[in-house]
PDB file of N, CA and C in Angstrom:
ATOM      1  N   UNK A   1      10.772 -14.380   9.020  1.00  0.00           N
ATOM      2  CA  UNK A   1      10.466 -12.959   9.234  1.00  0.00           C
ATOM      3  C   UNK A   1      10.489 -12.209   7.910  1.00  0.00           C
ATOM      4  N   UNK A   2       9.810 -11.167   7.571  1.00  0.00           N
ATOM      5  CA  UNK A   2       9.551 -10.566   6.609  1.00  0.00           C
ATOM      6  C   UNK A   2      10.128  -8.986   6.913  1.00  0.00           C
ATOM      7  N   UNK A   3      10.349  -8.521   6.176  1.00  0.00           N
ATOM      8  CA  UNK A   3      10.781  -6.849   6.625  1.00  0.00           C
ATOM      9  C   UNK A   3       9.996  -5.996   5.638  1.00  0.00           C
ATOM     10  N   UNK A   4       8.960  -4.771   6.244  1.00  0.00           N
ATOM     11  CA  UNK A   4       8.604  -3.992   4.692  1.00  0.00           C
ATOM     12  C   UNK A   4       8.932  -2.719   5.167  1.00  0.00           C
ATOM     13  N   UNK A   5       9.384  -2.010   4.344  1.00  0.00           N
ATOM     14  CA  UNK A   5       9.448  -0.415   4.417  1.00  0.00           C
ATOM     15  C   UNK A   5       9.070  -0.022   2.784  1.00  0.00           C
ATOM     16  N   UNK A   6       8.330   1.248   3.376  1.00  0.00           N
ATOM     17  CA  UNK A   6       7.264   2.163   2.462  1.00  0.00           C
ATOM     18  C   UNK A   6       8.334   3.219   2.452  1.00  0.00           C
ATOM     19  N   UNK A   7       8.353   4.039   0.817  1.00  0.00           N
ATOM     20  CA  UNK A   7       8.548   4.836   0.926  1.00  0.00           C
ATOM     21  C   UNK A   7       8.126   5.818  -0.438  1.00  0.00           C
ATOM     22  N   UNK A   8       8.619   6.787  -0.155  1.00  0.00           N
ATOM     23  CA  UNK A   8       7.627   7.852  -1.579  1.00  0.00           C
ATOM     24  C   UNK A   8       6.732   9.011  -0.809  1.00  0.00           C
ATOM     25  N   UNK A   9       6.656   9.149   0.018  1.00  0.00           N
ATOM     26  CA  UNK A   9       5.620  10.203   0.998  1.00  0.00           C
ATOM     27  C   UNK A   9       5.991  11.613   0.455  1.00  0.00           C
ATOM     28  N   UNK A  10       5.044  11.989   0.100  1.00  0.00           N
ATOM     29  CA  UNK A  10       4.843  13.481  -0.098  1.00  0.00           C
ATOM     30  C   UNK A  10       3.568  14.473   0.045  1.00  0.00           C
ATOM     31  N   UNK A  11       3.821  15.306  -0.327  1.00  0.00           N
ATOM     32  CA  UNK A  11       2.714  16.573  -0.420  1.00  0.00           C
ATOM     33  C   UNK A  11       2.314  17.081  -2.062  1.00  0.00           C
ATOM     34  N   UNK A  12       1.339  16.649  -2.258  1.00  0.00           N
ATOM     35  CA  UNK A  12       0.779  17.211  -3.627  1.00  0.00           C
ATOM     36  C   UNK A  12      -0.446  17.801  -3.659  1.00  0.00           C
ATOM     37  N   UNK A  13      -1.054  18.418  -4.627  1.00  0.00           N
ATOM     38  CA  UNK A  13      -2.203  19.858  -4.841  1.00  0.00           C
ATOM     39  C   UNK A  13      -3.548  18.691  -5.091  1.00  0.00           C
ATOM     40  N   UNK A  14      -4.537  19.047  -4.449  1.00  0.00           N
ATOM     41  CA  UNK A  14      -5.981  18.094  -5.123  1.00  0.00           C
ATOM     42  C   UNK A  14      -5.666  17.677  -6.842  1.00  0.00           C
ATOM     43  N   UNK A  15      -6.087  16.764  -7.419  1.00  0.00           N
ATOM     44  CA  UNK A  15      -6.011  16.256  -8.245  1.00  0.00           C
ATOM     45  C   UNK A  15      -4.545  16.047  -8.982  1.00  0.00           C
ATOM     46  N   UNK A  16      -3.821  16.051  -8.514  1.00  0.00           N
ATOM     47  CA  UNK A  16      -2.235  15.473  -8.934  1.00  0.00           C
ATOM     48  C   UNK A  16      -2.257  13.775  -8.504  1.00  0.00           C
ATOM     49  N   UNK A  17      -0.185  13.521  -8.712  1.00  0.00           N
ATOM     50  CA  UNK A  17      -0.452  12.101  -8.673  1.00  0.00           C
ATOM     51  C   UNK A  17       0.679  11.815  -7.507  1.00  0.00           C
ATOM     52  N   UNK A  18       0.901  10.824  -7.077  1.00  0.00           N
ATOM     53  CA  UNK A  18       2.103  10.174  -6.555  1.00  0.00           C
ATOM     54  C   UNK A  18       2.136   8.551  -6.413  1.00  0.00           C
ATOM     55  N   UNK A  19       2.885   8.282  -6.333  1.00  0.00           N
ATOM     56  CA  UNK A  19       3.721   6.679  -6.247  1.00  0.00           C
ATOM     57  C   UNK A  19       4.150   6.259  -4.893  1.00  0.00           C
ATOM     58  N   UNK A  20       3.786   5.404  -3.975  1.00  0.00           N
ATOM     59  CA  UNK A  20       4.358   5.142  -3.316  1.00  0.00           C
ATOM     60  C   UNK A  20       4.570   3.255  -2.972  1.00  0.00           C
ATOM     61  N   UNK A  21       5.620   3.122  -2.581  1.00  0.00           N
ATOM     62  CA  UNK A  21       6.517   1.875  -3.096  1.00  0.00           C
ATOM     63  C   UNK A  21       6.468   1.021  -1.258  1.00  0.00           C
ATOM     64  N   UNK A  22       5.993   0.206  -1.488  1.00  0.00           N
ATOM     65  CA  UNK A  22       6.585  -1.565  -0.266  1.00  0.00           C
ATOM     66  C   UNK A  22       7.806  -2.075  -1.048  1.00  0.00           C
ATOM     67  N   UNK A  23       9.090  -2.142  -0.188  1.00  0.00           N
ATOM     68  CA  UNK A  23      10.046  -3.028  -0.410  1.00  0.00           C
ATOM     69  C   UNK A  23       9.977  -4.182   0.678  1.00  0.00           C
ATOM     70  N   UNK A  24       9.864  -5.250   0.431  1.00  0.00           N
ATOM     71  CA  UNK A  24       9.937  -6.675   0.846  1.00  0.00           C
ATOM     72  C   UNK A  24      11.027  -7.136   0.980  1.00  0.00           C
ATOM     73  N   UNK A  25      11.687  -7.495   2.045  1.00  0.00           N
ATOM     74  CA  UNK A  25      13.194  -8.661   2.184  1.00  0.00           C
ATOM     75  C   UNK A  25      12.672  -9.603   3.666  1.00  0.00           C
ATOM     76  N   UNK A  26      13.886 -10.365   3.337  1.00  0.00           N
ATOM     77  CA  UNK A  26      13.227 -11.353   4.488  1.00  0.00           C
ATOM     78  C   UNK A  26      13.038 -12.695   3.539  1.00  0.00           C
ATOM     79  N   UNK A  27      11.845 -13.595   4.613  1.00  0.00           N
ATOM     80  CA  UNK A  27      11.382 -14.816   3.981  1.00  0.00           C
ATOM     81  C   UNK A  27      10.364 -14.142   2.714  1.00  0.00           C
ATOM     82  N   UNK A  28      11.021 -14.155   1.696  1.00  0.00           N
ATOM     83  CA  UNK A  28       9.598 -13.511   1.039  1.00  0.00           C
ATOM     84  C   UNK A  28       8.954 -14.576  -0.040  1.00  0.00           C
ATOM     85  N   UNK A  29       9.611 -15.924   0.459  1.00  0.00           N
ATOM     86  CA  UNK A  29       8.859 -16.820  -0.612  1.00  0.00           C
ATOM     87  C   UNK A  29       7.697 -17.175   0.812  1.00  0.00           C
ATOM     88  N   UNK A  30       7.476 -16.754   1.617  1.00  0.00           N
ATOM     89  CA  UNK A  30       6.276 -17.196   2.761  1.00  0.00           C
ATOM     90  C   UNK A  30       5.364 -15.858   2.675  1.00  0.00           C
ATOM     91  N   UNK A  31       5.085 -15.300   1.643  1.00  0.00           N
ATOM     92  CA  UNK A  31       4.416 -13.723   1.410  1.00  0.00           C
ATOM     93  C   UNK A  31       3.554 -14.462   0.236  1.00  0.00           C
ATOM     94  N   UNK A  32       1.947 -14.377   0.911  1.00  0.00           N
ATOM     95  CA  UNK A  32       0.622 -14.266  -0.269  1.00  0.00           C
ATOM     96  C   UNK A  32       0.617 -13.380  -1.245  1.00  0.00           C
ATOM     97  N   UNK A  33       0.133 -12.529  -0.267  1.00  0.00           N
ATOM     98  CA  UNK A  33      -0.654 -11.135  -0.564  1.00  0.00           C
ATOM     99  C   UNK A  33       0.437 -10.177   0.260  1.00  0.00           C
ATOM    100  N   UNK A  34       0.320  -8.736  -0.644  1.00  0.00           N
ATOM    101  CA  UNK A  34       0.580  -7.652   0.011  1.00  0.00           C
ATOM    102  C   UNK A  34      -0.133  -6.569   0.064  1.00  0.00           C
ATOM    103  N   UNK A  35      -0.629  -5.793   1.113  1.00  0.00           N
ATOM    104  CA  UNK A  35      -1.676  -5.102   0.894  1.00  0.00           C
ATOM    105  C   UNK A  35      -1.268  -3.758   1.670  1.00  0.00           C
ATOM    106  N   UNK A  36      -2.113  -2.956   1.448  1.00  0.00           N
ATOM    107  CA  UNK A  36      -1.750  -0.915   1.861  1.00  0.00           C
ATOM    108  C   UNK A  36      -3.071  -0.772   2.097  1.00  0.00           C
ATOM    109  N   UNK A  37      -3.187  -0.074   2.946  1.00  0.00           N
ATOM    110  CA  UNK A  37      -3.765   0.074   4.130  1.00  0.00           C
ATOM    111  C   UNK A  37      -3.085   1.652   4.494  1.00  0.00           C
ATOM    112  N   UNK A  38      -4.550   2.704   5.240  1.00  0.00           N
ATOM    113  CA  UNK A  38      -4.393   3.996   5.108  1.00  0.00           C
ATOM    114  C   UNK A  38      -4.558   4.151   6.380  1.00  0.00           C
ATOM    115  N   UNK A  39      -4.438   5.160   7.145  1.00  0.00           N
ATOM    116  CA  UNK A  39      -4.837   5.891   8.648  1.00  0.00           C
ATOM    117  C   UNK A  39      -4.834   6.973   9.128  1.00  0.00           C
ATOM    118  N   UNK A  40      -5.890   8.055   8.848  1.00  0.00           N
ATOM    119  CA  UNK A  40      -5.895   9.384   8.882  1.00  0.00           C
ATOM    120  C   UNK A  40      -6.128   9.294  10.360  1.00  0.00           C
ATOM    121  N   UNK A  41      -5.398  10.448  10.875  1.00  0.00           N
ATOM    122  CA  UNK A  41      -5.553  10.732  12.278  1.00  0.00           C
ATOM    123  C   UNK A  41      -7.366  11.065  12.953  1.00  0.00           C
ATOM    124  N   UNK A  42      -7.074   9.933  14.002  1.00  0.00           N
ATOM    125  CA  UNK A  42      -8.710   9.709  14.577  1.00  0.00           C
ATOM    126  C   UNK A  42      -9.672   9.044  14.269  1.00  0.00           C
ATOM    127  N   UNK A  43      -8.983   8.290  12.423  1.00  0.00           N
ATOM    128  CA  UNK A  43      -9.671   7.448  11.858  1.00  0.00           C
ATOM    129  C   UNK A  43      -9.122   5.911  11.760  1.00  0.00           C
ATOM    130  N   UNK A  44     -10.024   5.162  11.831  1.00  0.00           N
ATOM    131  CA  UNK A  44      -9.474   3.349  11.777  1.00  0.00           C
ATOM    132  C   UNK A  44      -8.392   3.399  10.892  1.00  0.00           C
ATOM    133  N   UNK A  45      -7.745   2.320  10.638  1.00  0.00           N
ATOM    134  CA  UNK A  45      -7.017   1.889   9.474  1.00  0.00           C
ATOM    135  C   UNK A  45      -8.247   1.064   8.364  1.00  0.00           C
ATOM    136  N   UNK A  46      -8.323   1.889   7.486  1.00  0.00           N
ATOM    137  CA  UNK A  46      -8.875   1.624   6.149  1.00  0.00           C
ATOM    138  C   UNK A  46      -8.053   1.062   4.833  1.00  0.00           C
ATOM    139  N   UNK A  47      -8.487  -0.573   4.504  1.00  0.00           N
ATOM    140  CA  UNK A  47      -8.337  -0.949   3.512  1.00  0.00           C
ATOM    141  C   UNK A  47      -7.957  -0.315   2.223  1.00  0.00           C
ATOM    142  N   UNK A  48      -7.091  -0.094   1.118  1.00  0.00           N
ATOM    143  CA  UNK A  48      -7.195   0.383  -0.133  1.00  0.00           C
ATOM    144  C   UNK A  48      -6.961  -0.639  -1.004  1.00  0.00           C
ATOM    145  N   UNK A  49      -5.712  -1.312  -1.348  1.00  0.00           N
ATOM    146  CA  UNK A  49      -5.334  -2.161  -2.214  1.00  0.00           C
ATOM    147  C   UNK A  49      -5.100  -3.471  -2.010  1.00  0.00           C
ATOM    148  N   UNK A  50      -5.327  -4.726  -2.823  1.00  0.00           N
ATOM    149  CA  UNK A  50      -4.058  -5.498  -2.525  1.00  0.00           C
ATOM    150  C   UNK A  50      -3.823  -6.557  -3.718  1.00  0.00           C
ATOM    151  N   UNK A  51      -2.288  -6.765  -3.750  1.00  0.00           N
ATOM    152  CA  UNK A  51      -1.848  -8.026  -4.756  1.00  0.00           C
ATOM    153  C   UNK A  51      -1.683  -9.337  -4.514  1.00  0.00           C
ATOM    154  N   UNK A  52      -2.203 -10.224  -4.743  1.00  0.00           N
ATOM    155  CA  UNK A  52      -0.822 -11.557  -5.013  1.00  0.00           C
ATOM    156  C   UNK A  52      -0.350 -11.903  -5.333  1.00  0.00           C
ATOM    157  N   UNK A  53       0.409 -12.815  -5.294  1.00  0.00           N
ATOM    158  CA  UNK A  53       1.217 -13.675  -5.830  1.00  0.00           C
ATOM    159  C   UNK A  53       1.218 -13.638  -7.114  1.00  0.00           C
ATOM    160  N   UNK A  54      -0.050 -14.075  -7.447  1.00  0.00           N
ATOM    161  CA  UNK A  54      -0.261 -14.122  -8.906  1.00  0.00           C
ATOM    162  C   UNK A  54      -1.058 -13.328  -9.796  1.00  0.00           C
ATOM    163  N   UNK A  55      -0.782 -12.090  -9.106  1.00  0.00           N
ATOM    164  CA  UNK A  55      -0.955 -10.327  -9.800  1.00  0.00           C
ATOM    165  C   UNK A  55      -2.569 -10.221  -9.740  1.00  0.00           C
ATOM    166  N   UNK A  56      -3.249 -10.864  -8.539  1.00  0.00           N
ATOM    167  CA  UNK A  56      -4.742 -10.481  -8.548  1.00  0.00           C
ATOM    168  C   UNK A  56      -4.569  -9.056  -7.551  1.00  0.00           C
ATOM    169  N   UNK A  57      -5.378  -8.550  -8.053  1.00  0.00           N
ATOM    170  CA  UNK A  57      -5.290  -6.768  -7.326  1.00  0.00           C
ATOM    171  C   UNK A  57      -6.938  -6.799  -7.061  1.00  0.00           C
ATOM    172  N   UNK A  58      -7.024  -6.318  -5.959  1.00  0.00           N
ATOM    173  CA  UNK A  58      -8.432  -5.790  -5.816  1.00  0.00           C
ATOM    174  C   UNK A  58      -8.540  -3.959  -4.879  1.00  0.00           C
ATOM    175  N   UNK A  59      -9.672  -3.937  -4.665  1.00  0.00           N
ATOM    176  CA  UNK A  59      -9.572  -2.043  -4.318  1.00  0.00           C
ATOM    177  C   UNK A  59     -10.375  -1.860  -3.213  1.00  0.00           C
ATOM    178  N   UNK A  60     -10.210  -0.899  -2.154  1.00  0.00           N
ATOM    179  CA  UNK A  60     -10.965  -0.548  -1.636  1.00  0.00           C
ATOM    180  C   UNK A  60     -12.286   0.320  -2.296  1.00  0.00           C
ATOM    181  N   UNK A  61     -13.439   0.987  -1.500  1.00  0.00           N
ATOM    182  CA  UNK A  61     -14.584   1.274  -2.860  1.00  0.00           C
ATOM    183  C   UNK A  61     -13.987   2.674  -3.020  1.00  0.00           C
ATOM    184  N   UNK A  62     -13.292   3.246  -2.075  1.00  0.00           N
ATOM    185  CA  UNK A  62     -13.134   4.614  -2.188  1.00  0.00           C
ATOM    186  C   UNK A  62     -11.924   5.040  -2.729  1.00  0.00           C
ATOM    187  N   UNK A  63     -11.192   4.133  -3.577  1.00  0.00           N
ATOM    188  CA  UNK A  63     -10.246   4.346  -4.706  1.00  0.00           C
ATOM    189  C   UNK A  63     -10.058   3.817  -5.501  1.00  0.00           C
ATOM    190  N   UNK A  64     -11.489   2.930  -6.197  1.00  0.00           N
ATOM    191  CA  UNK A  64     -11.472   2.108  -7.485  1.00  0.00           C
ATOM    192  C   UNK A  64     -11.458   3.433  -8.386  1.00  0.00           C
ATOM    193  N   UNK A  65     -10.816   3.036  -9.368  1.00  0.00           N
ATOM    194  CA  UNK A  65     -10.343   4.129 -10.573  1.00  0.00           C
ATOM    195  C   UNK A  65      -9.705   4.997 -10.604  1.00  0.00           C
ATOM    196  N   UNK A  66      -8.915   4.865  -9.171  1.00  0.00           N
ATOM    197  CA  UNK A  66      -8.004   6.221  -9.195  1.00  0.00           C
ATOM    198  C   UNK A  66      -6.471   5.485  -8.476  1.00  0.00           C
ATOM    199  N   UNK A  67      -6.974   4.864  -8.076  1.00  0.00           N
ATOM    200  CA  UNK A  67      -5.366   4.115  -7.452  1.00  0.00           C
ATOM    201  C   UNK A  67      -4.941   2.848  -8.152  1.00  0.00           C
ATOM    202  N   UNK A  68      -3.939   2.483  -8.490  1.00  0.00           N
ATOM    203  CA  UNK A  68      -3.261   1.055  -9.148  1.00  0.00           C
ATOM    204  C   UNK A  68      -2.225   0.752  -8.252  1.00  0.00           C
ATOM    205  N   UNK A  69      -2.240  -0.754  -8.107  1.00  0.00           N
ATOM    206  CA  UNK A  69      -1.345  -1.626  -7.472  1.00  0.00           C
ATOM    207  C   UNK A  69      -0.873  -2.515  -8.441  1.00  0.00           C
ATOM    208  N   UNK A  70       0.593  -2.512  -8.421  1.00  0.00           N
ATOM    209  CA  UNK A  70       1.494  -2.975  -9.157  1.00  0.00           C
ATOM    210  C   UNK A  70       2.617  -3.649  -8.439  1.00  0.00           C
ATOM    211  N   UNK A  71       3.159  -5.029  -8.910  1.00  0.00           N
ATOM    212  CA  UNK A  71       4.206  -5.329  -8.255  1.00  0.00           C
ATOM    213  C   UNK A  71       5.541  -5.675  -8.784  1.00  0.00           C
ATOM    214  N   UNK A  72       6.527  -5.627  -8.495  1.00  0.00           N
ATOM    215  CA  UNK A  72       7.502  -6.074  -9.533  1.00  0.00           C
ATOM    216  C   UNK A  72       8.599  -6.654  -9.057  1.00  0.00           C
ATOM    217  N   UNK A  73       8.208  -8.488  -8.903  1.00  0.00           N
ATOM    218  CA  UNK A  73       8.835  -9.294  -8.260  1.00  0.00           C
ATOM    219  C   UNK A  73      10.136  -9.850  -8.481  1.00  0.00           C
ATOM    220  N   UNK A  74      11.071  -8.845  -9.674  1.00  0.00           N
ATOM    221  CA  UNK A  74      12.034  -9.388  -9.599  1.00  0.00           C
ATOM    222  C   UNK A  74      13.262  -8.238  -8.626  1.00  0.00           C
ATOM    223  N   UNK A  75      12.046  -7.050  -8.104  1.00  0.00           N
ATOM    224  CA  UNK A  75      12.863  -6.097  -7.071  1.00  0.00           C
ATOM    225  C   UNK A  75      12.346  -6.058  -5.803  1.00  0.00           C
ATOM    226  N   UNK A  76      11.231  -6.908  -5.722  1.00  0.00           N
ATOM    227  CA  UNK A  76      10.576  -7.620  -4.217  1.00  0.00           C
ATOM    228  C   UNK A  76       9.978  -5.941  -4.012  1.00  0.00           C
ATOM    229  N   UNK A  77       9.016  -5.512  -4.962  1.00  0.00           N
ATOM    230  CA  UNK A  77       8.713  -4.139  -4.574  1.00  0.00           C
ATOM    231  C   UNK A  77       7.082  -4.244  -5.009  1.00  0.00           C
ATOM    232  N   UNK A  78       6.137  -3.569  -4.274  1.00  0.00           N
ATOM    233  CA  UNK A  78       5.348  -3.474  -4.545  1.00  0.00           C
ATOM    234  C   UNK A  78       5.146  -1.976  -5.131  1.00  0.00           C
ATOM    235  N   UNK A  79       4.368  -1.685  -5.919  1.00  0.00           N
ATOM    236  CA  UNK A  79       3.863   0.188  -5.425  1.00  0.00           C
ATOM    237  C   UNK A  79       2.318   0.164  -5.383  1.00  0.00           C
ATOM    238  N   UNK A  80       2.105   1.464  -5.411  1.00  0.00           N
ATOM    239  CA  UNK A  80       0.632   2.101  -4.938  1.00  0.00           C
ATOM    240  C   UNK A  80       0.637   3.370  -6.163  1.00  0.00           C
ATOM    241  N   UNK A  81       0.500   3.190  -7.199  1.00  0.00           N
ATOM    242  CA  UNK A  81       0.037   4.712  -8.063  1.00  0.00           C
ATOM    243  C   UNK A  81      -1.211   5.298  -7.706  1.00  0.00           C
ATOM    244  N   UNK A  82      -1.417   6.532  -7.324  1.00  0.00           N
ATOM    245  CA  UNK A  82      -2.388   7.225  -6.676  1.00  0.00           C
ATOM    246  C   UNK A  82      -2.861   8.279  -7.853  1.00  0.00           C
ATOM    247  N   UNK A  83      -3.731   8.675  -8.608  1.00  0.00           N
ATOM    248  CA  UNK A  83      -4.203   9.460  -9.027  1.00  0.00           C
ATOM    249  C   UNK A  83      -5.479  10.285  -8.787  1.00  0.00           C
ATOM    250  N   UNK A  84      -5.374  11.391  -9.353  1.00  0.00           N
ATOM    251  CA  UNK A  84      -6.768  12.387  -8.966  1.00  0.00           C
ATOM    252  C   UNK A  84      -7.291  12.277  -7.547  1.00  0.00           C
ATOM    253  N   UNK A  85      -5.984  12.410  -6.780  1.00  0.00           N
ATOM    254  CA  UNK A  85      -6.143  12.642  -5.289  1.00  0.00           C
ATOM    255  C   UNK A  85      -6.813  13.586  -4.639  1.00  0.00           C
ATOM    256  N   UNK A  86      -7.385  13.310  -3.456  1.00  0.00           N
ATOM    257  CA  UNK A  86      -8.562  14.226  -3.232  1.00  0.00           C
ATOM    258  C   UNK A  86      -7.428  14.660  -1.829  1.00  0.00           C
ATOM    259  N   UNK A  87      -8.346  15.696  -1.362  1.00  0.00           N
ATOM    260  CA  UNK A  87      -7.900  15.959   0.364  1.00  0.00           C
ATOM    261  C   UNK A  87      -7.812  14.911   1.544  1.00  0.00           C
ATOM    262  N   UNK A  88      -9.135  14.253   1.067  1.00  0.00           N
ATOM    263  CA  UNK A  88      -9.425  13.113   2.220  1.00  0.00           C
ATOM    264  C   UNK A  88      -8.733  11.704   1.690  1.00  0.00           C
ATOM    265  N   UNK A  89      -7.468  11.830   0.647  1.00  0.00           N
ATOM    266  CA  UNK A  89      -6.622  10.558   1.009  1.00  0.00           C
ATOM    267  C   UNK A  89      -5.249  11.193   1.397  1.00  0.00           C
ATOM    268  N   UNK A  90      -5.626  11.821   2.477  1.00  0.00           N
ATOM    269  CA  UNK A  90      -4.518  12.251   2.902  1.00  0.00           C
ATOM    270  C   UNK A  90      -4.574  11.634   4.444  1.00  0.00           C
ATOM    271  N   UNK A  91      -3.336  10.670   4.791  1.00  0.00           N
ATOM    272  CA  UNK A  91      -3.134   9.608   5.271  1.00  0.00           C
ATOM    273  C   UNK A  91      -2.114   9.075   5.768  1.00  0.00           C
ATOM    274  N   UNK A  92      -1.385   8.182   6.498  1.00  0.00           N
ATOM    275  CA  UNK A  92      -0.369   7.223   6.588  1.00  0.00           C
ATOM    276  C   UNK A  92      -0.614   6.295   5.836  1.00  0.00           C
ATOM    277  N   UNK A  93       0.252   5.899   4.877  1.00  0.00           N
ATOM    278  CA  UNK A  93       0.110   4.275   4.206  1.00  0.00           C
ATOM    279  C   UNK A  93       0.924   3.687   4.391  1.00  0.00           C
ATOM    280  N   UNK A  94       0.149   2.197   4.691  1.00  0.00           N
ATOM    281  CA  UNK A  94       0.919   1.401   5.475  1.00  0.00           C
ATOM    282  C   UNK A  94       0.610   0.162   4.815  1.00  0.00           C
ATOM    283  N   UNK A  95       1.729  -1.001   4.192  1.00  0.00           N
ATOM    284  CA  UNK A  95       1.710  -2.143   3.730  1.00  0.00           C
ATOM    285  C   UNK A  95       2.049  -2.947   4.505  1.00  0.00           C
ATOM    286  N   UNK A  96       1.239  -4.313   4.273  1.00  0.00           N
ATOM    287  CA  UNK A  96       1.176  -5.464   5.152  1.00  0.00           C
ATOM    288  C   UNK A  96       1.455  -6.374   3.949  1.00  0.00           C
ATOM    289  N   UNK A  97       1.913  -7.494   4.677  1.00  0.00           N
ATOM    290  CA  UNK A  97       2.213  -8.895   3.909  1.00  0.00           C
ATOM    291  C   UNK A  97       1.700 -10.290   4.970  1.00  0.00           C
ATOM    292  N   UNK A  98       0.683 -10.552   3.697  1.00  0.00           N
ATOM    293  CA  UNK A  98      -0.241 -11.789   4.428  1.00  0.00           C
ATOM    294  C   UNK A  98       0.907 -13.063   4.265  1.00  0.00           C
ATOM    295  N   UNK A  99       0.840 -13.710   5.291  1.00  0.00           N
ATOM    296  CA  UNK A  99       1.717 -15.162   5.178  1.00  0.00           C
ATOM    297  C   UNK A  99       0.966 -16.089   3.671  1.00  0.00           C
ATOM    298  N   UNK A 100       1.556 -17.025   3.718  1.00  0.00           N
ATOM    299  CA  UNK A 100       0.845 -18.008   2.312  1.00  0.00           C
ATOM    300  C   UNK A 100      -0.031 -19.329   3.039  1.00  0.00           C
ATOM    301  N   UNK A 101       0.185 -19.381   4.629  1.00  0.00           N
ATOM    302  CA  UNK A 101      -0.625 -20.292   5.275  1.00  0.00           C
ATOM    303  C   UNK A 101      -1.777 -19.161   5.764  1.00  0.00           C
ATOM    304  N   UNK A 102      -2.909 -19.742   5.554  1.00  0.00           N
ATOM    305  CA  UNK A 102      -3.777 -18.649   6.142  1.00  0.00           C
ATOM    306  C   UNK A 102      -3.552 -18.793   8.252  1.00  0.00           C
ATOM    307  N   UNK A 103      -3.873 -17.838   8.744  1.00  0.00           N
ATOM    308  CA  UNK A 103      -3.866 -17.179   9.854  1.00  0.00           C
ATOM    309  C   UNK A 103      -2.176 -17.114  10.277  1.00  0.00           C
ATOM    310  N   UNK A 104      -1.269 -17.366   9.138  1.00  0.00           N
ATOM    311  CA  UNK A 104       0.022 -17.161   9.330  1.00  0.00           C
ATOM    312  C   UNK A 104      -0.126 -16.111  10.343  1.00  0.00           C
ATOM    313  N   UNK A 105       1.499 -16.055  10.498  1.00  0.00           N
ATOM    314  CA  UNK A 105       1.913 -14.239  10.925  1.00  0.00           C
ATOM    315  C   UNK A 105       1.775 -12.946   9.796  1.00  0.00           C
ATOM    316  N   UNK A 106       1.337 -12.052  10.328  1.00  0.00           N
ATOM    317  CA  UNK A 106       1.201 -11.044   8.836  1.00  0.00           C
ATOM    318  C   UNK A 106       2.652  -9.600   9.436  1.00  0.00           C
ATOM    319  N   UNK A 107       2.727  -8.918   8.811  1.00  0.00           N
ATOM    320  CA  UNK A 107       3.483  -8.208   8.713  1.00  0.00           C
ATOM    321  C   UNK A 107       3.020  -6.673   8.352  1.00  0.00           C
ATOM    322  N   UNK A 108       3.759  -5.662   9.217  1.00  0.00           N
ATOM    323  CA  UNK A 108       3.797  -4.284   8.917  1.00  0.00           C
ATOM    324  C   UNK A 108       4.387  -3.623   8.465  1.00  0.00           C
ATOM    325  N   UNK A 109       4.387  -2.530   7.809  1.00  0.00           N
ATOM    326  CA  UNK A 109       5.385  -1.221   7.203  1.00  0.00           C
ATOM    327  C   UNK A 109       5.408  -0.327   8.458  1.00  0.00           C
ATOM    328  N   UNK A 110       6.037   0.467   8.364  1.00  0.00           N
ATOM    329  CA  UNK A 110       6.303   1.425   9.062  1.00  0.00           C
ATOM    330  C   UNK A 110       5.576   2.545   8.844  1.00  0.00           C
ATOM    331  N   UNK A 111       5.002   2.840   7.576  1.00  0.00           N
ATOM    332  CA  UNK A 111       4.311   3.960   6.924  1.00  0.00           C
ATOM    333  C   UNK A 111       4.859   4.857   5.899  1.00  0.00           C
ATOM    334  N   UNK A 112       4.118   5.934   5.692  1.00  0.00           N
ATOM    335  CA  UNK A 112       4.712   6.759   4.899  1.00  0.00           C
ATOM    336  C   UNK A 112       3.532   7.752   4.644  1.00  0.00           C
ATOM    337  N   UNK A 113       4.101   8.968   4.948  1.00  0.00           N
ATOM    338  CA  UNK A 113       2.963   9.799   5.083  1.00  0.00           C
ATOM    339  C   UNK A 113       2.101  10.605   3.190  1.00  0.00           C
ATOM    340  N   UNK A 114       1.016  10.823   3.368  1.00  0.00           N
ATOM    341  CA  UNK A 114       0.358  11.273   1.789  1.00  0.00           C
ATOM    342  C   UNK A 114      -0.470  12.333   2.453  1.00  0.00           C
ATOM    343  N   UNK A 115      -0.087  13.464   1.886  1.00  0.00           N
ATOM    344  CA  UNK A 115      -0.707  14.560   1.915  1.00  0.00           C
ATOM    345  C   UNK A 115      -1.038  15.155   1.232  1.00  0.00           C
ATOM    346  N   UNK A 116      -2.278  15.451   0.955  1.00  0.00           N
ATOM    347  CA  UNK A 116      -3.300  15.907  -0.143  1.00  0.00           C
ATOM    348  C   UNK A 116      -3.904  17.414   0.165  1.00  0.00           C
ATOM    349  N   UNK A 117      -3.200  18.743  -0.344  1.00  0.00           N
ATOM    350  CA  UNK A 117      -3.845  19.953  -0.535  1.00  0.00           C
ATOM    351  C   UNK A 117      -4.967  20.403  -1.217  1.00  0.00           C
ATOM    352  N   UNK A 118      -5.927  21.016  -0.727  1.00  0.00           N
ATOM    353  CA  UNK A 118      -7.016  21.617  -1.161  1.00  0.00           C
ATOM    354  C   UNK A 118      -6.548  23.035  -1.958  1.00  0.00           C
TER     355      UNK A 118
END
């Protein structure tokens, strides 16, 4: 079993920044990938980031150049740096952790809310 909780949620002005952090405990040598994942009310859960193992990061299209994923495996933490935030990434973010067998079990966060003022 894997455990993640998100945290860092806040409220910031259009174009400011924030950080928000996956802590990992549990089996975490059975963790690929970890990935964040958004969900504005009424809207799907939309893709943004994700890492592995071996620090490959890729982006969703609607936050290449403004968001970084970083991990730092000797505190089993992932984060999410968010910059030049717009209104519309204002969201729940939510990190998942892919197993290392593919169609493993995957894993949820709980969330953490991002709110973006106009």
């Amino acid at each position: 079993q894997v455990q993640l909780v998100e945290s860092g949620e806040g409220l910031v002005q259009a174009g400011g920044s924030l950080r928000i952090s996956c802590a990992a405990s549990g089996s975490i040598s059975s963790i690929h990938d970890i990935e964040w994942y958004r969900q504005a009310p009424g809207n799907q859960r939309e893709f943004v980031a994700s890492i592995s193992r071996e620090g490959y990061a890729d982006y969703g299209d609607s936050v290449k150049g403004r968001f970084t994923i970083s991990q730092d495996k000797s505190k089993m933490l992932v984060y999410l740096e968010m910059n030049r935030l717009r209104p519309e990434d204002t969201a729940t973010y939510f990190c998942k952790a892919l197993h290392v067998v593919p169609g493993g079990p995957q894993y949820w966060g709980q969330g953490t809310q991002v709110t973006v003022s106009d």
